[in-house]
C-alpha atoms as a PDB file:
ATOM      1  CA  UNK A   1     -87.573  74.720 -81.816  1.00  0.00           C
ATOM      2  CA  UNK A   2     -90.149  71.673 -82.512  1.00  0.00           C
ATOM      3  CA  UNK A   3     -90.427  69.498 -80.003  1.00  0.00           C
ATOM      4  CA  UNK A   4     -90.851  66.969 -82.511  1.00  0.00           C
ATOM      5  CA  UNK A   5     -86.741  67.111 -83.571  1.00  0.00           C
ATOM      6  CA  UNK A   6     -85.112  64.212 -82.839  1.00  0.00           C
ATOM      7  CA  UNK A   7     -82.250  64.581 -79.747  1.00  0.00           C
ATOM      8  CA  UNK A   8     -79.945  64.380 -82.119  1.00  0.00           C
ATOM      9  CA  UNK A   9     -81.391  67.111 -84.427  1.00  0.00           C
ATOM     10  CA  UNK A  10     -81.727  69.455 -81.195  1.00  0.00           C
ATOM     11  CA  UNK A  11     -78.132  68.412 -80.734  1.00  0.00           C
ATOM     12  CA  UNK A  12     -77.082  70.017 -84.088  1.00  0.00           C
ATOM     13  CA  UNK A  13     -79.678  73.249 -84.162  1.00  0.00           C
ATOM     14  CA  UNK A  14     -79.447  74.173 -80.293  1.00  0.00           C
ATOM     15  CA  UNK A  15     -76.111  76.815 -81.103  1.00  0.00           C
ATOM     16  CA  UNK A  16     -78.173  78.189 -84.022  1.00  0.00           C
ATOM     17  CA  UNK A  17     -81.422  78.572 -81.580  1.00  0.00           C
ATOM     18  CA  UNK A  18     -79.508  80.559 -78.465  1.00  0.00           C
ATOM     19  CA  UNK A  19     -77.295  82.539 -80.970  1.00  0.00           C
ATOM     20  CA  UNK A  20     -77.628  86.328 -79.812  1.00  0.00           C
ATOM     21  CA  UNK A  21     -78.390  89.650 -82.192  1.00  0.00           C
ATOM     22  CA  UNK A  22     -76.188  91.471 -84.153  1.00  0.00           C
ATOM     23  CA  UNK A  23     -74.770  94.664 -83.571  1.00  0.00           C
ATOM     24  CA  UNK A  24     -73.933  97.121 -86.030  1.00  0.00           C
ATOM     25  CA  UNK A  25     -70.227  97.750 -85.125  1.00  0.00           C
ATOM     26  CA  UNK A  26     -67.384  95.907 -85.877  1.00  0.00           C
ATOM     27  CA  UNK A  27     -66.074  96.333 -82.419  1.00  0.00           C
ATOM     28  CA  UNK A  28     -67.904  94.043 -80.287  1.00  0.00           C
ATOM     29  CA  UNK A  29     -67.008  93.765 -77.211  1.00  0.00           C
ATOM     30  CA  UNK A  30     -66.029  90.155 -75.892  1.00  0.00           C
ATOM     31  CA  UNK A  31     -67.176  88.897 -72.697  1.00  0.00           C
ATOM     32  CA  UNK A  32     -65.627  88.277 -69.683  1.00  0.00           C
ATOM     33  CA  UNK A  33     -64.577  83.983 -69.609  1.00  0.00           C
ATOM     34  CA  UNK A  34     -64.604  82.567 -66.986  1.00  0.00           C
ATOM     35  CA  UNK A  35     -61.996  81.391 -64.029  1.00  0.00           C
ATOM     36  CA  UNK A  36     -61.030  78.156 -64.939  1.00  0.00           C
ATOM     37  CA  UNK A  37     -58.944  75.403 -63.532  1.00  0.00           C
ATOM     38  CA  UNK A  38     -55.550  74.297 -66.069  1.00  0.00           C
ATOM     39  CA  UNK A  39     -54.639  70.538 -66.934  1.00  0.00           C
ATOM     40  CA  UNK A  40     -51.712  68.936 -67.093  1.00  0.00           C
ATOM     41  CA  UNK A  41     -50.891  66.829 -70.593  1.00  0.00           C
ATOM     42  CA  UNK A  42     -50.979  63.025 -69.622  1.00  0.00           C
ATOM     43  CA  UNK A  43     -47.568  62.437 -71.241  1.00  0.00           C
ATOM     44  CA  UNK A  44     -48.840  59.012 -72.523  1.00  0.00           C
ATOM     45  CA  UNK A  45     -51.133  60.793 -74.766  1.00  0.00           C
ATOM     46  CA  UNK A  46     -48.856  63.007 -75.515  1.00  0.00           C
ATOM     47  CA  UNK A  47     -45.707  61.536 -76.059  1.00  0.00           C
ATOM     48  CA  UNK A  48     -46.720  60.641 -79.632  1.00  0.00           C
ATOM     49  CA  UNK A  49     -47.861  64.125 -80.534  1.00  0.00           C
ATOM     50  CA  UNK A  50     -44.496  65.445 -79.374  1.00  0.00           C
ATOM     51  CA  UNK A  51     -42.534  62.941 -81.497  1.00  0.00           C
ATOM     52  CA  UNK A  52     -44.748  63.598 -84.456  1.00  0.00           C
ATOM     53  CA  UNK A  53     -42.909  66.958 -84.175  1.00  0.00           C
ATOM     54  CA  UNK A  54     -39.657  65.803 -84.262  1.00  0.00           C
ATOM     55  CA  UNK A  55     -39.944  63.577 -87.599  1.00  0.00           C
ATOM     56  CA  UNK A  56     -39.613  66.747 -89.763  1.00  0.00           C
ATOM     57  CA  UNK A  57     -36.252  67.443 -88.482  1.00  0.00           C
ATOM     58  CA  UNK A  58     -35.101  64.122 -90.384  1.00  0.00           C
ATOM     59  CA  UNK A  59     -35.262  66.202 -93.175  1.00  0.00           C
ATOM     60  CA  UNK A  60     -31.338  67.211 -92.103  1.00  0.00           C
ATOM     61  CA  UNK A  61     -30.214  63.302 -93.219  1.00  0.00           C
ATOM     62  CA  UNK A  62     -33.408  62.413 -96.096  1.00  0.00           C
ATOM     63  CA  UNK A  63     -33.321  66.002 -97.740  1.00  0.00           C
ATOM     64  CA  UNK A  64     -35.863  68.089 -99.082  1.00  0.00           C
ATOM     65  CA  UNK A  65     -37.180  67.860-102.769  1.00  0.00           C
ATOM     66  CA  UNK A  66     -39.114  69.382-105.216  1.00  0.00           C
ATOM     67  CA  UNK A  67     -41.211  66.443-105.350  1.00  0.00           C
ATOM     68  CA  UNK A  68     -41.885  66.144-101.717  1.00  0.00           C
ATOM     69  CA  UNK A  69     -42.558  69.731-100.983  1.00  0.00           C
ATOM     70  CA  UNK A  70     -44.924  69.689-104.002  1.00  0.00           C
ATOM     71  CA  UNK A  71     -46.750  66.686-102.573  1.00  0.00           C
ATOM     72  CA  UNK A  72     -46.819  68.141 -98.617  1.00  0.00           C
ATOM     73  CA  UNK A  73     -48.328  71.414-100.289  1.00  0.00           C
ATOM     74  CA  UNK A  74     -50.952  69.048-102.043  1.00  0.00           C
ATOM     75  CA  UNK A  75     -51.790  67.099 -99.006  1.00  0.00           C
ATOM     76  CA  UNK A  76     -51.929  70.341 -96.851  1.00  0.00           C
ATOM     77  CA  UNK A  77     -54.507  71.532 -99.264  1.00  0.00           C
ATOM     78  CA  UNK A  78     -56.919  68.367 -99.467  1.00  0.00           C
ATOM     79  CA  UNK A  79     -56.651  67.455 -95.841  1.00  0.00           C
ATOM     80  CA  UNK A  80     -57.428  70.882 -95.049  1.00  0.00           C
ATOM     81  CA  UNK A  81     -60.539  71.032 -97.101  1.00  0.00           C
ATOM     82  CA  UNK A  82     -61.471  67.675 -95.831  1.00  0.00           C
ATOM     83  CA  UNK A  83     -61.547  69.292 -92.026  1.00  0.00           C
ATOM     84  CA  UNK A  84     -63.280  72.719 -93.224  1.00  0.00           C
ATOM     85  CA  UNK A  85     -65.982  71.153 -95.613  1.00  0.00           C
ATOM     86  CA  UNK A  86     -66.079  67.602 -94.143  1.00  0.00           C
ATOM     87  CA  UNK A  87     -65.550  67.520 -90.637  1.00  0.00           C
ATOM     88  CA  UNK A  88     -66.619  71.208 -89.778  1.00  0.00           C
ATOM     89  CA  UNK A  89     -68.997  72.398 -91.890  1.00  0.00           C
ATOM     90  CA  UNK A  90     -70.563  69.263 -93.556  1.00  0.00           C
ATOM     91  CA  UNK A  91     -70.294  66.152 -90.364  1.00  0.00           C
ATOM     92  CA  UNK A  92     -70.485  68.616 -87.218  1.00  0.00           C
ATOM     93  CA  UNK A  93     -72.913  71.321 -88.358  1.00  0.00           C
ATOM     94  CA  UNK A  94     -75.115  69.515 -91.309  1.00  0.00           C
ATOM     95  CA  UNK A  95     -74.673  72.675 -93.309  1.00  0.00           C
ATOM     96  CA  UNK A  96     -75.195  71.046 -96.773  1.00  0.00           C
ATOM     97  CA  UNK A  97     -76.372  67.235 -97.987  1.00  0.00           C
ATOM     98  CA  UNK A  98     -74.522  64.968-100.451  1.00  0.00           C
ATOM     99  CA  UNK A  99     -74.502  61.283-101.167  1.00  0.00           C
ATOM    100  CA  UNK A 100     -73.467  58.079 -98.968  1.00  0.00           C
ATOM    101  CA  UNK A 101     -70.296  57.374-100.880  1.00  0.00           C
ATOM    102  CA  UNK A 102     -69.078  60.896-100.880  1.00  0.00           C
ATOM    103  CA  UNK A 103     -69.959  61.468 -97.357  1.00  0.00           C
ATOM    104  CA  UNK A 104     -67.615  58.294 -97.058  1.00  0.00           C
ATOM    105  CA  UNK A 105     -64.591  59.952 -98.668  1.00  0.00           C
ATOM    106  CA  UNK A 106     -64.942  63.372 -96.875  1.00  0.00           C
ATOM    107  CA  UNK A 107     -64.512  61.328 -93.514  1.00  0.00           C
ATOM    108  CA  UNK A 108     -61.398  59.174 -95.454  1.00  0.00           C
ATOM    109  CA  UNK A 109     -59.378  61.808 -96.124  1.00  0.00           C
ATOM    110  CA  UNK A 110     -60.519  63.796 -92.931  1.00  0.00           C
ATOM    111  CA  UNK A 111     -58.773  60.960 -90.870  1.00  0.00           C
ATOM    112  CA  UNK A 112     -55.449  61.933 -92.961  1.00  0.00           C
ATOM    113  CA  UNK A 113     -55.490  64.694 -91.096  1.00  0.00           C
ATOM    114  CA  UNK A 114     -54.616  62.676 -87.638  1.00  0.00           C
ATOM    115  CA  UNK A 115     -56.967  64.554 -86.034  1.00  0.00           C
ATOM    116  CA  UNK A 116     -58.936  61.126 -85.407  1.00  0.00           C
ATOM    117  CA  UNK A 117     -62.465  60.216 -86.454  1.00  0.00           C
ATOM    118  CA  UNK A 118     -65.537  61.805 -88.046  1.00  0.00           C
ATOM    119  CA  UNK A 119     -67.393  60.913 -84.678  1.00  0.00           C
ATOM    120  CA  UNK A 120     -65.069  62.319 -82.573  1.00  0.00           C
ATOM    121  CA  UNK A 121     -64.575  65.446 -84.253  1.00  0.00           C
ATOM    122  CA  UNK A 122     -68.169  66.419 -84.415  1.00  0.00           C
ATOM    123  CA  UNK A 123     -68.903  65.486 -81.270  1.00  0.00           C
ATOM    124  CA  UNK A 124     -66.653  67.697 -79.743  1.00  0.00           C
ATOM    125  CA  UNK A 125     -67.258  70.393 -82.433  1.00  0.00           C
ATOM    126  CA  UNK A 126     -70.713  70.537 -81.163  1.00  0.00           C
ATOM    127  CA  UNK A 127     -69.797  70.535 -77.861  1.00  0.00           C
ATOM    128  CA  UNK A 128     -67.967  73.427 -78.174  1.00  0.00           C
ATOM    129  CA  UNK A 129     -70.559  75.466 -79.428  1.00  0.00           C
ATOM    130  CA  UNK A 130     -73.446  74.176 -77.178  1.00  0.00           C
ATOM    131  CA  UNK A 131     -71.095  75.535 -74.428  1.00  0.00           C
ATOM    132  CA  UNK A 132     -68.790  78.169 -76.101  1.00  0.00           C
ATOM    133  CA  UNK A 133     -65.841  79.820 -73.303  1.00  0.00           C
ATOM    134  CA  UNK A 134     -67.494  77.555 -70.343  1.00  0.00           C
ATOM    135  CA  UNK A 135     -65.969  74.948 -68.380  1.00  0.00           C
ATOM    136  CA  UNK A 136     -68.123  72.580 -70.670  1.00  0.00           C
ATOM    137  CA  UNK A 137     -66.271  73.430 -73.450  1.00  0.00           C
ATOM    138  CA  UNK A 138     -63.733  70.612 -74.411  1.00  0.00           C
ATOM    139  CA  UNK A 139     -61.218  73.680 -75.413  1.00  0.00           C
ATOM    140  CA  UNK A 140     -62.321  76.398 -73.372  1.00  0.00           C
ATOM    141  CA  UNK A 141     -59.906  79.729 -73.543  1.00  0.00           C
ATOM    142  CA  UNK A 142     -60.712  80.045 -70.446  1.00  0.00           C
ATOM    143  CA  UNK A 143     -57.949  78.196 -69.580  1.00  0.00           C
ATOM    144  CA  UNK A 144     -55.292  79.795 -71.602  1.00  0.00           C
ATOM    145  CA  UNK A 145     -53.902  79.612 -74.722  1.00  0.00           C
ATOM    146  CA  UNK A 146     -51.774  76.118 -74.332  1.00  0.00           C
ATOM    147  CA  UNK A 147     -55.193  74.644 -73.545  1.00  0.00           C
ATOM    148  CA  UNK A 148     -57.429  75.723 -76.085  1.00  0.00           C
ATOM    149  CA  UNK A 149     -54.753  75.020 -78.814  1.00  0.00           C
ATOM    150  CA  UNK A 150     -53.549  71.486 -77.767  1.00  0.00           C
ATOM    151  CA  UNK A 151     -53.421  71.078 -74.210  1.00  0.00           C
ATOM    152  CA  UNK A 152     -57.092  69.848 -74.723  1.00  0.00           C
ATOM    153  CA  UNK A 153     -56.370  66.790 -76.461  1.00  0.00           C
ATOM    154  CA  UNK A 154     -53.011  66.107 -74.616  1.00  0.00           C
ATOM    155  CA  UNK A 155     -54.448  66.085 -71.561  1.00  0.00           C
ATOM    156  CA  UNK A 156     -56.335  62.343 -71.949  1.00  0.00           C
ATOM    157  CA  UNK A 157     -59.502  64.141 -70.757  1.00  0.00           C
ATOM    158  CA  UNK A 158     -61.199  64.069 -74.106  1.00  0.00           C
ATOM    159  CA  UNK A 159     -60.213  61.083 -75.695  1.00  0.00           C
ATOM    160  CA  UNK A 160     -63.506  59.339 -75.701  1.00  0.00           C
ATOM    161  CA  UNK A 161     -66.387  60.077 -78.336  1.00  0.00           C
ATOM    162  CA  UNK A 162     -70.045  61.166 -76.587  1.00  0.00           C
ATOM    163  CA  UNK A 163     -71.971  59.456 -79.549  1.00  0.00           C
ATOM    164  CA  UNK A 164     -75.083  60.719 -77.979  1.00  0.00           C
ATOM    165  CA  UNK A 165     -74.460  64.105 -79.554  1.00  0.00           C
ATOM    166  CA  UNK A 166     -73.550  62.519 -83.284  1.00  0.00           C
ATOM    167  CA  UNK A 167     -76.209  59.927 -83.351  1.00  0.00           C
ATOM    168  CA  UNK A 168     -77.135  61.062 -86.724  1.00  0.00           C
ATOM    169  CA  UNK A 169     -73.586  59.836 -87.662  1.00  0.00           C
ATOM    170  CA  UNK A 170     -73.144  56.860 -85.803  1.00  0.00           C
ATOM    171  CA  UNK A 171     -76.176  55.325 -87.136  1.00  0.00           C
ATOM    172  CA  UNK A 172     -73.792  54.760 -90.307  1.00  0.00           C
ATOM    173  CA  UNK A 173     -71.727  51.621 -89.848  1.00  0.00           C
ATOM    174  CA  UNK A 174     -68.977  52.813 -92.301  1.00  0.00           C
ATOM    175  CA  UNK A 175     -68.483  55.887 -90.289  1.00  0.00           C
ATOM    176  CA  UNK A 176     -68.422  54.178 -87.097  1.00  0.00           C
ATOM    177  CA  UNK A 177     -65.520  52.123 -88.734  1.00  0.00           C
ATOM    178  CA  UNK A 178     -63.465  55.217 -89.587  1.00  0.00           C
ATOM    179  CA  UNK A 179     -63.302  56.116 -85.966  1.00  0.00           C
ATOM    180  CA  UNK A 180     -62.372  53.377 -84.966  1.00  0.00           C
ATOM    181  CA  UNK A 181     -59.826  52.859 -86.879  1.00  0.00           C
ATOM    182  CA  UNK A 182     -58.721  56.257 -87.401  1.00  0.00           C
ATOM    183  CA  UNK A 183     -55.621  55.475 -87.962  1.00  0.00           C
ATOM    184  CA  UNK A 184     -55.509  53.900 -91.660  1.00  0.00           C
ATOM    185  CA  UNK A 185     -55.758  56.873 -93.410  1.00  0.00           C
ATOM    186  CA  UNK A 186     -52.722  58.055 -92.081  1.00  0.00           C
ATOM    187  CA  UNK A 187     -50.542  55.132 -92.732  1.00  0.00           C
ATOM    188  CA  UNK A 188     -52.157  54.856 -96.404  1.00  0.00           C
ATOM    189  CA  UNK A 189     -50.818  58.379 -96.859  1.00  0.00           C
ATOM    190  CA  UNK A 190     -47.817  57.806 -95.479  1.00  0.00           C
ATOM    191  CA  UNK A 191     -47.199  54.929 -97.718  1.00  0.00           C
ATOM    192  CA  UNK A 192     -48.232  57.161-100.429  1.00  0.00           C
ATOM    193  CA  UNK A 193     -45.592  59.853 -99.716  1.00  0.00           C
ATOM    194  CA  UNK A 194     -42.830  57.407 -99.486  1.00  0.00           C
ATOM    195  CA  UNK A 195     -43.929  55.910-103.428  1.00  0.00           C
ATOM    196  CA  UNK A 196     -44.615  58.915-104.958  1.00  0.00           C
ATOM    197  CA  UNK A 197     -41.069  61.089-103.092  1.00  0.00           C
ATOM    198  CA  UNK A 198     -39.407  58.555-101.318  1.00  0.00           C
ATOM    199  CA  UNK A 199     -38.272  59.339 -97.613  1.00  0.00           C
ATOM    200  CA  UNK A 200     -37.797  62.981 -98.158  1.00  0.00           C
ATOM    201  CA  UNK A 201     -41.618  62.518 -99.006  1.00  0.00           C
ATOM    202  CA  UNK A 202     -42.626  60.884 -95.862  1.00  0.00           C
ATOM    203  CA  UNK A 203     -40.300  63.337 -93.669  1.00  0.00           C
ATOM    204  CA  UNK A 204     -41.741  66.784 -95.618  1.00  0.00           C
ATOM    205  CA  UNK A 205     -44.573  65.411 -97.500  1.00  0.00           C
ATOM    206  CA  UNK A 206     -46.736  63.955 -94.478  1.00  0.00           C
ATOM    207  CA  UNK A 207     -44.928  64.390 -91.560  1.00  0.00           C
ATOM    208  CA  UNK A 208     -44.068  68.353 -91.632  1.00  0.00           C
ATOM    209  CA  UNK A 209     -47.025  69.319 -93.622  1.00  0.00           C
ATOM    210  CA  UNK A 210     -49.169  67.591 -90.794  1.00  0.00           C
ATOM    211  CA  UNK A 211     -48.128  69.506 -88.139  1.00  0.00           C
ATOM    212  CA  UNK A 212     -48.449  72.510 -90.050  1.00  0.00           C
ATOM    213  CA  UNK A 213     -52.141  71.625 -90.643  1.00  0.00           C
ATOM    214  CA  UNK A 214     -52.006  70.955 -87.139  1.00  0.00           C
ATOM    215  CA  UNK A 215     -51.935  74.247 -85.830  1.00  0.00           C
ATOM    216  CA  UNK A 216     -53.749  76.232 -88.294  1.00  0.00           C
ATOM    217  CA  UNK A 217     -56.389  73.896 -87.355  1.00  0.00           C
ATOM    218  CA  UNK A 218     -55.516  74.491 -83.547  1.00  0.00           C
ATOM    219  CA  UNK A 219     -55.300  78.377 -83.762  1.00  0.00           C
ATOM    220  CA  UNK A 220     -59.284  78.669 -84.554  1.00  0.00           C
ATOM    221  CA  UNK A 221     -59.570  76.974 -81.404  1.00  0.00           C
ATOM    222  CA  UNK A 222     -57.125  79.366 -79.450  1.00  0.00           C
ATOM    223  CA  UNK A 223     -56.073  82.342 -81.505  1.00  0.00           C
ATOM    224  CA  UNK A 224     -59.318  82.827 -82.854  1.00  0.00           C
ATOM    225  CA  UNK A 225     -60.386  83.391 -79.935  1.00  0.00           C
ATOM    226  CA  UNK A 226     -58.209  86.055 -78.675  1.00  0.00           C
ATOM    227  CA  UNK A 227     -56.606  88.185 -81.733  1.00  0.00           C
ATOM    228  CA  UNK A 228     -59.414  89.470 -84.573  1.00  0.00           C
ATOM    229  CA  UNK A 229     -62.167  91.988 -84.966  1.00  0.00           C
ATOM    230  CA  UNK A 230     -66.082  91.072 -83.501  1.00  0.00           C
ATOM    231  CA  UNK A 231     -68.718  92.010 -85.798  1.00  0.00           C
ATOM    232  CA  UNK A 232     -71.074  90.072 -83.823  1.00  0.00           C
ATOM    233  CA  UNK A 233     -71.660  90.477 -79.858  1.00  0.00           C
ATOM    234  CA  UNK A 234     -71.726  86.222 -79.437  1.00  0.00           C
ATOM    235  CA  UNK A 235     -71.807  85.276 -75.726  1.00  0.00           C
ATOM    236  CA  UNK A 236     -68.417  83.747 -76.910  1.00  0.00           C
ATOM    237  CA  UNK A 237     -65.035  85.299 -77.655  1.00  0.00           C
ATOM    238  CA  UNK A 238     -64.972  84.426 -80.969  1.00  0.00           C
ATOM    239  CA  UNK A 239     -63.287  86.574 -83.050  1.00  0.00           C
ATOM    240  CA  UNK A 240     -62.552  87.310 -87.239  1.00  0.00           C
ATOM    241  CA  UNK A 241     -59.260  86.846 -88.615  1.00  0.00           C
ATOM    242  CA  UNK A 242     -58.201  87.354 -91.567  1.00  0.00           C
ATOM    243  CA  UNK A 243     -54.468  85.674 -91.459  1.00  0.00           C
ATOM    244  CA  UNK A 244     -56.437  82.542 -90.088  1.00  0.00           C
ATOM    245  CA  UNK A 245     -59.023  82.596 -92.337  1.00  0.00           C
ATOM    246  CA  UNK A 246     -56.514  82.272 -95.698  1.00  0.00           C
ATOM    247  CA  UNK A 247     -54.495  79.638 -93.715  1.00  0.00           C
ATOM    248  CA  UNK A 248     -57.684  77.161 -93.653  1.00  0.00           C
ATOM    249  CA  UNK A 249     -59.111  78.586 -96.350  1.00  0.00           C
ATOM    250  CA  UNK A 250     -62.018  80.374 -94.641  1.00  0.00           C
ATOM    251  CA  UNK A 251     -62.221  78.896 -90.971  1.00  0.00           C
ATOM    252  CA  UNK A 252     -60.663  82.327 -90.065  1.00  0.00           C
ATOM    253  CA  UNK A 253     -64.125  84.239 -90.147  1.00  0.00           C
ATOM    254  CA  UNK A 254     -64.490  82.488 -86.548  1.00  0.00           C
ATOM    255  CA  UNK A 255     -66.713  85.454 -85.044  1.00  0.00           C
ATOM    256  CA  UNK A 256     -69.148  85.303 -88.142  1.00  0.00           C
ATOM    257  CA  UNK A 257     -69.517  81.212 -87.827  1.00  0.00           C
ATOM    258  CA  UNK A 258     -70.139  81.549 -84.216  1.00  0.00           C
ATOM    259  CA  UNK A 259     -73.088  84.155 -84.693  1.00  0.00           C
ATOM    260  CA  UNK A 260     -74.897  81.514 -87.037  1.00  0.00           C
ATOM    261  CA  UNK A 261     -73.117  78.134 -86.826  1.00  0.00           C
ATOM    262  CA  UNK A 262     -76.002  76.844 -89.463  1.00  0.00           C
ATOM    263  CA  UNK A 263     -74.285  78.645 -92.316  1.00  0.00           C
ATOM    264  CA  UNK A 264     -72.223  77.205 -95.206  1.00  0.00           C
ATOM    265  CA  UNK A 265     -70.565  80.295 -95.493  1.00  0.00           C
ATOM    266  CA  UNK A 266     -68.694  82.150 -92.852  1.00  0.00           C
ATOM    267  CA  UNK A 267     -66.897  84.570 -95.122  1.00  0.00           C
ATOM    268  CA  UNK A 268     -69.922  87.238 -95.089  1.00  0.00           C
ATOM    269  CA  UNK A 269     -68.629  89.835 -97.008  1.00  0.00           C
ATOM    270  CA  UNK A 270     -67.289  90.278-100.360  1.00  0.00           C
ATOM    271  CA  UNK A 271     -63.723  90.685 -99.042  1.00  0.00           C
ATOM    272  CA  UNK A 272     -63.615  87.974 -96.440  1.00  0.00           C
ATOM    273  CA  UNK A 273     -62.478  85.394 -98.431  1.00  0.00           C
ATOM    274  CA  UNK A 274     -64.262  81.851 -98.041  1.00  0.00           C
ATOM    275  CA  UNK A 275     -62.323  79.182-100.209  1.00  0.00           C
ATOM    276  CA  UNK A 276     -64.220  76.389 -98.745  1.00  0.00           C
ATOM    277  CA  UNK A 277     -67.554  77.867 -99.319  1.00  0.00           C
ATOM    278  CA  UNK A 278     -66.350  78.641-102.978  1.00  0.00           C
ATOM    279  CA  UNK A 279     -65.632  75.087-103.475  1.00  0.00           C
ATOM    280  CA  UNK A 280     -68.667  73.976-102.175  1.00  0.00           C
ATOM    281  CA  UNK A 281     -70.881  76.031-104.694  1.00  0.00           C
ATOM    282  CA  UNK A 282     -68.694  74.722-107.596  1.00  0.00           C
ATOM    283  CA  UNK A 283     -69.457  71.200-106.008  1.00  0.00           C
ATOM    284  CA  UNK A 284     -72.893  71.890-106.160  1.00  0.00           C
ATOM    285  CA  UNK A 285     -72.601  72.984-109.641  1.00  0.00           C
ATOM    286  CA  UNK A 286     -71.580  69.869-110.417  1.00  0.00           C
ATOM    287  CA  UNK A 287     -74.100  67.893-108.429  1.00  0.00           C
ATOM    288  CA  UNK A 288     -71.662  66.377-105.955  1.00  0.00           C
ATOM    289  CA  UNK A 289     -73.301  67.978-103.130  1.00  0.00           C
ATOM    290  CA  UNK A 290     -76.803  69.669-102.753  1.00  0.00           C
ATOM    291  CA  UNK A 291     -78.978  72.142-100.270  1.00  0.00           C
ATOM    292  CA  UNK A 292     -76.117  74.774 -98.955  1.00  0.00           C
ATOM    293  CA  UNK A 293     -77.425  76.542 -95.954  1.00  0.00           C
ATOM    294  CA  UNK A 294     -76.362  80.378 -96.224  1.00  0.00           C
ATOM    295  CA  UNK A 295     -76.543  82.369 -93.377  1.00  0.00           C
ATOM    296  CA  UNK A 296     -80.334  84.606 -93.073  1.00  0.00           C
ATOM    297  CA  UNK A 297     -78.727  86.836 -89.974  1.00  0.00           C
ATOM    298  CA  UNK A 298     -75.693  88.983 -91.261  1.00  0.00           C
END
C-alpha cells in the first residue's frame, strides 16, 4: 500500500490489503475466536429499542390493511437497499462513485432505517473489518450471539462515531448533518405511513417492517457468522448464506465480502444471487452511479 494514501484512504483499503488466499474448497475451516468478556445492555439505551418492538402489536386495536402491508413491503425494500448499496457497499467500503446529491439521498433514506447516521455506520463497518472476531470488533461473535446481533448497540458502548476512520465522509457538511440528526428521516416516514395508510400504516407500515429490517440487518452481523458454507479461509468466521443473502438482497454472501471487502459484488457465482449488485449495474446503465469495483480474487 502507498505510503502516499491519505489515513483515511488506508482506513478504507487496509481489510482489502491483509485479506488472506483462497482455497479451493468450499469447506473452509473457521478459526478459533477468541475468549471474550459479555456486556450487559444499558437499559437506557435500550429501553427504546425494546418498545420499538412492542408498537407492532397495536396492530390488535388499528388493524392490518392492504394498503399498509403494501407500503411496509415497499419501505422494507428501499430502506434495505439504502443499507446494502448506501451504507455498506457505497459509504463504508467506497466500492463505486456517484454524484453529491445522490450520495445525499442514499444517506436520507439510509437514516429511515433507524439504524442512525451515515458516519456512524461506516465507521463501525470499517471497524469491524479492520478487526474481524477480535475484541476490537464493535460486534465481535466472540461474545455470543445476543452480542453480535444487538447486544452491541444496546450496550451504550458504541454509541459514539470515531470520525477519524470516515474522514472522507465527514469532510461533507450535509452528511455530518444527517448524523446528527439521524432521527428526521424516521419521523418523515412515519408521517408518511400515517397519510398514505393511516394508523394501521404507521403500526405495520413503519413500525413492524422496521424491526423486520432490523434483524435481517443484525443476522449478517451474528448468524452470518456462525450458520453458512466458507469458500474462503478469512482469518474471520464469516460465512455464505443463502437464506440471508435473499433477505437483504445479497448481504448473505458474507464469507465472499469478507475475502475482498473492495468488491461491488459479493454474489460470486452465477447462482448466488446479488440483487443489490444487479441494481447497481442497471444504475450505472443509467448514469446514476459510475466506476463499480468487481472483485479480481474469486
Amino acid at each position: 500500500m502507498s505510503t502516499s494514501r491519505s489515513a483515511a484512504e488506508r482506513a478504507r483499503t487496509a481489510p482489502v490489503a491483509g485479506a488472506p488466499e483462497p482455497v479451493t474448497t468450499a469447506g473452509a475451516p473457521a478459526p478459533q475466536l477468541p475468549k471474550a468478556s459479555s456486556a450487559r445492555p444499558n437499559w437506557w439505551t435500550a429501553l427504546p429499542f425494546v418498545l420499538f418492538h412492542a408498537v407492532p402489536l397495536l396492530a390488535i386495536v388499528t388493524g392490518v390493511t392492504v394498503r399498509a402491508v403494501v407500503f411496509g413491503v415497499v419501505a422494507y425494500v428501499v430502506r434495505v437497499l439504502a443499507i446494502t448499496a448506501g451504507y455498506h457497499r457505497y459509504f463504508s467500503h467506497r466500492a463505486y462513485k456517484t454524484g453529491r446529491i445522490r450520495q445525499f439521498l442514499l444517506a436520507f433514506v439510509g437514516t429511515t432505517a433507524v439504524q442512525r447516521g451515515p458516519l456512524w455506520w461506516a465507521a463501525h463497518h470499517r471497524a469491524h473489518h479492520r478487526y474481524a472476531d477480535t475484541e476490537r470488533d464493535p460486534h465481535s461473535p466472540a461474545q455470543g450471539f445476543w452480542w453480535s446481533h444487538i447486544g452491541w448497540v444496546l450496550s451504550g458502548r458504541h454509541s459514539r462515531t470515531n470520525v477519524e476512520l470516515v474522514r472522507d465522509l465527514a469532510r461533507y457538511p450535509e452528511l455530518r448533518f444527517l448524523n446528527r440528526f439521524d432521527f428526521l428521516g424516521p419521523w418523515l416516514l412515519g408521517v408518511l405511513a400515517y397519510l398514505v395508510a393511516g394508523w394501521s400504516g404507521v403500526v405495520v407500515g413503519f413500525f413492524a417492517s422496521t424491526v423486520v429490517l432490523w434483524h435481517a440487518t443484525f443476522s449478517i452481523n451474528s448468524l452470518a457468522h456462525i450458520v453458512g458454507s466458507r469458500r474462503f479461509a478469512t482469518k474471520d468466521t464469516s460465512r455464505n448464506n443463502v437464506v440471508l443473502a435473499l433477505l437483504t438482497m445479497g448481504e448473505g454472501w458474507h464469507n465472499n465480502h469478507h475475502h475482498d471487502p473492495a468488491s461491488v459484488r459479493q454474489g460470486l457465482r452465477w447462482w448466488e444471487l446479488d440483487v443489490t449488485y444487479l441494481l447497481l449495474r442497471v444504475a450505472r446503465a443509467l448514469r446514476l452511479v459510475s466506476d463499480l469495483r468487481t472483485t479480481s480474487r474469486a
